[in-house]
Protein backbone atom coordinates (compact mmCIF):
# COMPACT_ATOMS: atom_id res chain seq x y z
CA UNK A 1 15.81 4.24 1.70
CA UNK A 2 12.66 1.96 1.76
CA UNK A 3 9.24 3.67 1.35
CA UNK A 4 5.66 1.49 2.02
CA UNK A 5 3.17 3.23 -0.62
CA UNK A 6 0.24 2.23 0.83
CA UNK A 7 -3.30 3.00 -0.81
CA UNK A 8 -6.06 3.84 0.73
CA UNK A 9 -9.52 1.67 0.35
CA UNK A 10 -12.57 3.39 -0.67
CA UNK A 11 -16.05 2.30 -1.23
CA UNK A 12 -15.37 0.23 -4.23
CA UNK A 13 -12.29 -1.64 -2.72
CA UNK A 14 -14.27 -2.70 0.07
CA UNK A 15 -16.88 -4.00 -2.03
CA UNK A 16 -14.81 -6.15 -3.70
CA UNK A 17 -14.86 -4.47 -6.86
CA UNK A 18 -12.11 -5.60 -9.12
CA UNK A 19 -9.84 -3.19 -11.17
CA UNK A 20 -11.54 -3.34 -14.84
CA UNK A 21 -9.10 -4.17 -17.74
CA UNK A 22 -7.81 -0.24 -18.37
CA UNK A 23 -6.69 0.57 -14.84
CA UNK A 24 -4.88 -2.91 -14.98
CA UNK A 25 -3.25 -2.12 -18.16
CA UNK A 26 -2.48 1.34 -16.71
CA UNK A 27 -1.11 0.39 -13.62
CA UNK A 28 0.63 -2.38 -14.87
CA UNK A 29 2.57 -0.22 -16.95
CA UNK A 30 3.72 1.87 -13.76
CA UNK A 31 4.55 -0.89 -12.05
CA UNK A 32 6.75 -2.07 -15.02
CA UNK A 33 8.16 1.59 -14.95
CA UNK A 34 9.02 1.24 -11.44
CA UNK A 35 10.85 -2.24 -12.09
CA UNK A 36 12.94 -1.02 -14.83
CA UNK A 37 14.16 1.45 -12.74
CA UNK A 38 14.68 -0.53 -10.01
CA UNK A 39 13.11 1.05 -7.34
CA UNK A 40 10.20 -1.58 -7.33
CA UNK A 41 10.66 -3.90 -4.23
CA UNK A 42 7.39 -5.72 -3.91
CA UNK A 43 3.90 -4.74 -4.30
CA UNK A 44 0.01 -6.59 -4.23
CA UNK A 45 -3.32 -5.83 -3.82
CA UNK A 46 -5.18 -6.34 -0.74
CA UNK A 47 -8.61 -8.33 -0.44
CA UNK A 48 -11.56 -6.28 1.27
CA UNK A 49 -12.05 -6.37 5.02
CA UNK A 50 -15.04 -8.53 4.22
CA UNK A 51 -12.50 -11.33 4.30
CA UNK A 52 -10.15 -10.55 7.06
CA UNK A 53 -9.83 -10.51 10.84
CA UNK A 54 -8.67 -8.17 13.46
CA UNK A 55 -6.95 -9.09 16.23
CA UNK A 56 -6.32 -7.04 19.49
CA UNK A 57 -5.12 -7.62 22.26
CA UNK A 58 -6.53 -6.09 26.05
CA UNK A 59 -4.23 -7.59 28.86
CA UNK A 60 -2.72 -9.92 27.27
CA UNK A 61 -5.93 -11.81 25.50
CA UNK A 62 -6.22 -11.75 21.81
CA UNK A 63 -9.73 -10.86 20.80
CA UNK A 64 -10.14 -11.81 16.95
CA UNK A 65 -12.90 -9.63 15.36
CA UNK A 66 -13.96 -10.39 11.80
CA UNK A 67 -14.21 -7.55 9.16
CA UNK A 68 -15.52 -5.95 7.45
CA UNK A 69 -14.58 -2.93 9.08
CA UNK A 70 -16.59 0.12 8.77
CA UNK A 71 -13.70 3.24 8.46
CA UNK A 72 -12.50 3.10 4.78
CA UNK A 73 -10.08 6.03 5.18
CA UNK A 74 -8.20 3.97 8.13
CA UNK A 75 -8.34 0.97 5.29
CA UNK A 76 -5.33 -0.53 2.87
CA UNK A 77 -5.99 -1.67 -0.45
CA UNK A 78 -3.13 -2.71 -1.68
CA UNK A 79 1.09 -1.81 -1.03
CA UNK A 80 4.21 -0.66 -2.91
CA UNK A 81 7.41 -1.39 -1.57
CA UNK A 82 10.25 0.86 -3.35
CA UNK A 83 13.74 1.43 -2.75
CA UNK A 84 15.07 4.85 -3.71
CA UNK A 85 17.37 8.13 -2.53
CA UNK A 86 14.86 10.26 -1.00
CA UNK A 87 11.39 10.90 0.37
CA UNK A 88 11.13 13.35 -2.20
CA UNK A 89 12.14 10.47 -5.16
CA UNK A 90 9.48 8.25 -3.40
CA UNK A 91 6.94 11.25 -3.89
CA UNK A 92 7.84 12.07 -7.48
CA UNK A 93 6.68 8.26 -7.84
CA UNK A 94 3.65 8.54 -6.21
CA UNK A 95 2.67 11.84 -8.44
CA UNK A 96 3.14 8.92 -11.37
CA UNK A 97 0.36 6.85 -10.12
CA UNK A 98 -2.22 6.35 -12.68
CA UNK A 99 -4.98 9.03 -12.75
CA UNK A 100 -7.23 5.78 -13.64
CA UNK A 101 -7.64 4.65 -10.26
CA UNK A 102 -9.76 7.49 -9.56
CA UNK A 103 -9.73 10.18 -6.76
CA UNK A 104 -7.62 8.35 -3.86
CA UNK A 105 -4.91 8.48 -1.39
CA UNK A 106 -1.26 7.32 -1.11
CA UNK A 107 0.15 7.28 2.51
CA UNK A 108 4.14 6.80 1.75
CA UNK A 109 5.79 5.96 4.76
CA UNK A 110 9.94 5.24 4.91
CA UNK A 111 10.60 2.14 6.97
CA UNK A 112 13.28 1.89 9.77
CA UNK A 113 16.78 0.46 8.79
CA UNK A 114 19.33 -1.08 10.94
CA UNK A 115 21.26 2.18 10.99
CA UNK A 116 18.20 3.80 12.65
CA UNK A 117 18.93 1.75 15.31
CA UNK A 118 22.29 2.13 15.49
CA UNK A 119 23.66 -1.37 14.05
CA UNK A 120 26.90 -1.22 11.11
CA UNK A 121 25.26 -4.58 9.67
């Protein structure tokens, strides 16, 4: 099973404040934890909306509206991609996340396979 852990921007991610050197060490650490035991898929951070777009689309136009965009709790700043057995595995990893990174939130969502849609390959 493939979980997205995706976490939440706050008010510092959006500002473009950059992770100082402990939570780097920190979280580099868990994400060499997560490699070794191979659950780690892929995984980045995410620029602030400052320097991204939106685009929407209202009968069949695309409307492009630049950020940055003003709800933080609907916000991503960065993704972990993991393979593992269960939700509950993918939650035990999340409950690892460094305590560094302050007072945040982890959305962990599982990702549709192939069998979900009833395909063999």
């Amino acid at each position: 099973m493939r979980f997205m852990l995706l976490r939440k921007a706050d008010e510092k991610t959006e500002a473009g404040v950059l992770p100082g050197p402990e939570l780097l060490q920190v979280m580099g650490k868990y994400v060499e934890e997560m490699v070794k035991a191979g659950v780690m898929l892929d995984g980045a951070g995410l620029k602030d909306t400052s320097k991204g777009v939106r685009v929407s689309f209202k009968g069949g136009k695309p409307l492009v509206t630049d950020g940055p965009f003003p709800e933080t709790k609907e916000l991503v700043a960065g993704y972990c991609i993991i393979k593992v057995n269960s939700k509950a595995e993918a939650i035990e990893w999340v409950k690892k996340w460094p305590r560094e990174d302050g007072d945040i939130t982890i959305e962990v969502r599982e990702f549709f396979e192939a069998e979900d849609f009833g395909s063999k390959s």
